[in-house]
N, C-alpha and C. Protein backbone atom coordinates (compact mmCIF):
# COMPACT_ATOMS: atom_id res chain seq x y z
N UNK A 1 -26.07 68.18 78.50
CA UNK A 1 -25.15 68.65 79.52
C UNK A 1 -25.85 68.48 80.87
N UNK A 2 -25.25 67.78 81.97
CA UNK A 2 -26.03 67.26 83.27
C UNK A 2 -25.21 68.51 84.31
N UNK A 3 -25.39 68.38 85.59
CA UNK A 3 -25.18 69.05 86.37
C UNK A 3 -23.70 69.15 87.06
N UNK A 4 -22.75 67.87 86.45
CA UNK A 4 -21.46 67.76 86.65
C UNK A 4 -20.82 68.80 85.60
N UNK A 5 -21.10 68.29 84.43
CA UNK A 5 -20.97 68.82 83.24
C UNK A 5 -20.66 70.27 83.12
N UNK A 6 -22.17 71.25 84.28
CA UNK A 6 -21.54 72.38 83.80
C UNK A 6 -20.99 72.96 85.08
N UNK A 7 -20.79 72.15 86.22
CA UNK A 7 -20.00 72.56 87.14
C UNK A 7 -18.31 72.11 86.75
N UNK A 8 -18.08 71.49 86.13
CA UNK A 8 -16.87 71.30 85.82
C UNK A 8 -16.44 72.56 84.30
N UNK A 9 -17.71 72.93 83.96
CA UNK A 9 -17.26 74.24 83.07
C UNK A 9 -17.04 75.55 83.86
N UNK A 10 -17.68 75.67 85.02
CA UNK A 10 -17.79 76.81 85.98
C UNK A 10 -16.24 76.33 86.50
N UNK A 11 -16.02 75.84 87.21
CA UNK A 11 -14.26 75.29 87.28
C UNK A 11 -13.43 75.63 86.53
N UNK A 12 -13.30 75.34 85.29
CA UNK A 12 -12.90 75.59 84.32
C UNK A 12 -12.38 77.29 84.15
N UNK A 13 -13.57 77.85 83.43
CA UNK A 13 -14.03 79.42 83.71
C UNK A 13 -13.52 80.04 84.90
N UNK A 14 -13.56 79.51 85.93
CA UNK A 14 -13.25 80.33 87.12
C UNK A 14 -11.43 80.18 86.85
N UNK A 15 -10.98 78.93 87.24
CA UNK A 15 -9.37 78.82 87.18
C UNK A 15 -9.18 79.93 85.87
N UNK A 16 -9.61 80.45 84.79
CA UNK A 16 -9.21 81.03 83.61
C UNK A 16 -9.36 82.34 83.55
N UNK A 17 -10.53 83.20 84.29
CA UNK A 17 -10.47 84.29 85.16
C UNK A 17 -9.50 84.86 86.01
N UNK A 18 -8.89 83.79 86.95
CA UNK A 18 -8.06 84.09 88.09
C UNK A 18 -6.63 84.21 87.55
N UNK A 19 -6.33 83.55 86.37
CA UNK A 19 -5.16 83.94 85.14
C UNK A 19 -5.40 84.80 84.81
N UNK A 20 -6.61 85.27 84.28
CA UNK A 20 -6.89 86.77 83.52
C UNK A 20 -6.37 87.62 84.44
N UNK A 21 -6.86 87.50 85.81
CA UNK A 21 -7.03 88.64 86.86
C UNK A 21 -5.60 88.62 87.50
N UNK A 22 -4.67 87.76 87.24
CA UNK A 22 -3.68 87.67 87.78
C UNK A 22 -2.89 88.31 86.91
N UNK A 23 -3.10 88.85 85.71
CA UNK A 23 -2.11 88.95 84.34
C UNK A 23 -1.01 89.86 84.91
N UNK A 24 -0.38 90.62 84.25
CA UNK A 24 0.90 91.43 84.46
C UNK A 24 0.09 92.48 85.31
N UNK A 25 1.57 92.82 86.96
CA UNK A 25 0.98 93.95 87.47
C UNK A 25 1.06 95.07 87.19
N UNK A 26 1.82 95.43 85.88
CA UNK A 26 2.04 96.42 85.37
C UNK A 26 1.40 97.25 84.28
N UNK A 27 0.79 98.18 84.26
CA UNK A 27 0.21 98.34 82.94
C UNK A 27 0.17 98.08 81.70
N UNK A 28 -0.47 97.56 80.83
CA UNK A 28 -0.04 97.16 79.52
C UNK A 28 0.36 98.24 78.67
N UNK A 29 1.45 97.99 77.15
CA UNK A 29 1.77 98.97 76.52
C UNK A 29 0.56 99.88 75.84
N UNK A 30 0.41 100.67 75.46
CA UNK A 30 -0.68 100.85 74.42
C UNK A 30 -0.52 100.03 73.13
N UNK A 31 -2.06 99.63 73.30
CA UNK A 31 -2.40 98.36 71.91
C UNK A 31 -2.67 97.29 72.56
N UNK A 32 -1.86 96.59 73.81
CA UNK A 32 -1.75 95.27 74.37
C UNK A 32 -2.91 95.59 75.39
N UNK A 33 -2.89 94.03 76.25
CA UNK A 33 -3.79 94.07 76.58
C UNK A 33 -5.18 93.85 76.39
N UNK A 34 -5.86 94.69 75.62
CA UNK A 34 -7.37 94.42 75.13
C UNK A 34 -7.58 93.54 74.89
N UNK A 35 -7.12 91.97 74.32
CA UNK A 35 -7.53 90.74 74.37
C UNK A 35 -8.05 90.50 75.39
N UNK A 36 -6.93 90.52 76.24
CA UNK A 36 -7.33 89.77 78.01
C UNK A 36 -8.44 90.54 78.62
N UNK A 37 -8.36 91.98 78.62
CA UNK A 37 -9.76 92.41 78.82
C UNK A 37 -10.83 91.83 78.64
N UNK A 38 -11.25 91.58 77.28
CA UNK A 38 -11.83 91.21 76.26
C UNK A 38 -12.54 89.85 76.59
N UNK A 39 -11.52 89.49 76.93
CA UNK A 39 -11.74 87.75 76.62
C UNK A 39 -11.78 87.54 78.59
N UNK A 40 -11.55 88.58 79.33
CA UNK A 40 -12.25 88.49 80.90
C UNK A 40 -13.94 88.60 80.72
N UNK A 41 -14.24 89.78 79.84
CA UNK A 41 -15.97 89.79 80.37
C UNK A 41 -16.55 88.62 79.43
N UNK A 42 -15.66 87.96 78.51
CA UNK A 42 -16.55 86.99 77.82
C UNK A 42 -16.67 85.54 78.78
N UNK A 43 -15.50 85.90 79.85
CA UNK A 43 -15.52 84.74 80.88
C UNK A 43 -16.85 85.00 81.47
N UNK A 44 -16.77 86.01 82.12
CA UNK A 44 -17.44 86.66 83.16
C UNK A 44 -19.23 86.50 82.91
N UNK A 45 -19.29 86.55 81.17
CA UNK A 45 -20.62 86.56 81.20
C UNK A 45 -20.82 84.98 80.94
N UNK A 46 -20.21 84.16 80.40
CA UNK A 46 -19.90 82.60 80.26
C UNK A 46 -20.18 82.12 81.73
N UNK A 47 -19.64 82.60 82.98
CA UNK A 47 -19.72 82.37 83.90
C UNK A 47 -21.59 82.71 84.29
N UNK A 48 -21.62 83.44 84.24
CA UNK A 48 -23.09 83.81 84.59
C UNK A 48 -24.32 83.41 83.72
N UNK A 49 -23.72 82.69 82.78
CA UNK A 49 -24.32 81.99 81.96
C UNK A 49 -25.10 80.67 82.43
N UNK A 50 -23.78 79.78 82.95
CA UNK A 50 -23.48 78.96 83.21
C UNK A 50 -23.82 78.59 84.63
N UNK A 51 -24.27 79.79 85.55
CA UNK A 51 -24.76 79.67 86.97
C UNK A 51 -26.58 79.78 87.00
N UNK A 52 -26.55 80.11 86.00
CA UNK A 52 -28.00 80.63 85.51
C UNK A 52 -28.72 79.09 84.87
N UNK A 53 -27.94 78.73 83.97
CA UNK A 53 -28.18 77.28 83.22
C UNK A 53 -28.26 75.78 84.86
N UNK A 54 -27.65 76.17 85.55
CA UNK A 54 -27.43 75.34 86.74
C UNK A 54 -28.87 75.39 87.96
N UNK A 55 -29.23 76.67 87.98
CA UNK A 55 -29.96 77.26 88.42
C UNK A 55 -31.03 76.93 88.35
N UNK A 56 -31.29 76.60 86.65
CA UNK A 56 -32.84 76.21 85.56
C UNK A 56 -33.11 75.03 86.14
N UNK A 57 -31.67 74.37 86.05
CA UNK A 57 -31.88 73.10 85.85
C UNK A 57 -32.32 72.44 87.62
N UNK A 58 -31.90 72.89 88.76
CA UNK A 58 -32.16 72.65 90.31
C UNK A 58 -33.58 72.96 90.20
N UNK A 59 -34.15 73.97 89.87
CA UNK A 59 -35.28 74.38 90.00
C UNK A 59 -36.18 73.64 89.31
N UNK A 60 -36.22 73.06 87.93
CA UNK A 60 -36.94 72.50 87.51
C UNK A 60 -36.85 70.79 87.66
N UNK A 61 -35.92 70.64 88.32
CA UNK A 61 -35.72 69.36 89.07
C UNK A 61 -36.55 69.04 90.68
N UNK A 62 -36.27 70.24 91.54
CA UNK A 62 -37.37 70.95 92.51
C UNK A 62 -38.75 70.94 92.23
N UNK A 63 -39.27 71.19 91.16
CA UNK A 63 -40.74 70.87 91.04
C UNK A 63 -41.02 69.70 90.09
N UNK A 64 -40.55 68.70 89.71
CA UNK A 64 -40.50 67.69 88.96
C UNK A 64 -40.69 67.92 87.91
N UNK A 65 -40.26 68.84 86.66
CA UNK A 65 -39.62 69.21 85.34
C UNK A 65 -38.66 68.90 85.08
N UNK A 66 -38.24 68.13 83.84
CA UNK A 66 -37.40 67.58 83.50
C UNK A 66 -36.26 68.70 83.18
N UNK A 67 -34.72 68.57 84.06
CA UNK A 67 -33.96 69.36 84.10
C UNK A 67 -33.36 69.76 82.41
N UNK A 68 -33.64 68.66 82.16
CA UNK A 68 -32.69 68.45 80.77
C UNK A 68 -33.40 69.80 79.82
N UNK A 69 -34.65 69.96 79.83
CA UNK A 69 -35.26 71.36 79.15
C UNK A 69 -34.95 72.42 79.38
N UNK A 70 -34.10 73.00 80.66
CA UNK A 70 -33.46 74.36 81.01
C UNK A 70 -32.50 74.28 79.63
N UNK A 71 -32.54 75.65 79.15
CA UNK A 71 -31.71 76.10 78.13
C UNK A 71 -30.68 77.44 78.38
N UNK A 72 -29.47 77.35 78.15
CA UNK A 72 -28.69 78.64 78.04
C UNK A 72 -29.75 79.78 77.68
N UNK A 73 -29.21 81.12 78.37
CA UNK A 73 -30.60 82.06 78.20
C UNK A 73 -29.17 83.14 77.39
N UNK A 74 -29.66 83.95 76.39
CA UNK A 74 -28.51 84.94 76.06
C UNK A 74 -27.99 85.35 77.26
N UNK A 75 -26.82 86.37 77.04
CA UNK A 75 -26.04 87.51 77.68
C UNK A 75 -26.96 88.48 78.47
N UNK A 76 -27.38 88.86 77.31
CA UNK A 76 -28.67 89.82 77.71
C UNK A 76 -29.45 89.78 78.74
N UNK A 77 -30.00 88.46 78.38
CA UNK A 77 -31.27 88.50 79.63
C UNK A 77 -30.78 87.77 81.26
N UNK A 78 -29.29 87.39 80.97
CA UNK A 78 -28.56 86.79 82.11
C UNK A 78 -27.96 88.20 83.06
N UNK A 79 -27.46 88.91 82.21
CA UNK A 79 -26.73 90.18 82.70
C UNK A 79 -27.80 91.08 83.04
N UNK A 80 -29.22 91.13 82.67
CA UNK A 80 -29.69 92.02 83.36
C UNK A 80 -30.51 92.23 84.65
N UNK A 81 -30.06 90.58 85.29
CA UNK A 81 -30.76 90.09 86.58
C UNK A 81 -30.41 91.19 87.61
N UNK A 82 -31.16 91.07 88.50
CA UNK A 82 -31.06 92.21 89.88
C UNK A 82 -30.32 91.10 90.82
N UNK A 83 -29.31 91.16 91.40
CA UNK A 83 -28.94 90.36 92.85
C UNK A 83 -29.86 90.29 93.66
């Protein structure tokens, strides 16, 4: 996966978020719903996944490391970065 590759997944992800976030303005019934919840933070961390994987790869291109060795890092250790 090159640097188009996962900017066109961040594209992707983002347009599919902004559906999530756009969903009905009305409250859902009880029961409904929880998919889209659901399937927002799996964007959300996909997304931060995926900015993180982009990230590896600039940086180790920046000091002449071959980009292609940056690897997806879990959820975990992506979500628990400080801004």
């Amino acid at each position: 996966m090159d640097n188009q590759d996962i900017l066109e997944r961040i594209k992707a992800l983002v347009e599919e978020e902004h559906v999530l976030r756009e969903g009905p303005a009305q409250p859902a019934a009880a029961g409904t719903g929880a998919p889209d919840i659901l399937r927002l933070q799996q964007v959300e961390q996909q997304l931060d996944q995926c900015w993180d994987l982009l990230r590896q790869r600039r940086a180790k291109r920046d000091y002449g490391e071959n980009p292609d060795e940056a690897e997806v890092r879990p959820v975990s250790e992506v979500e628990g970065y400080q801004s």
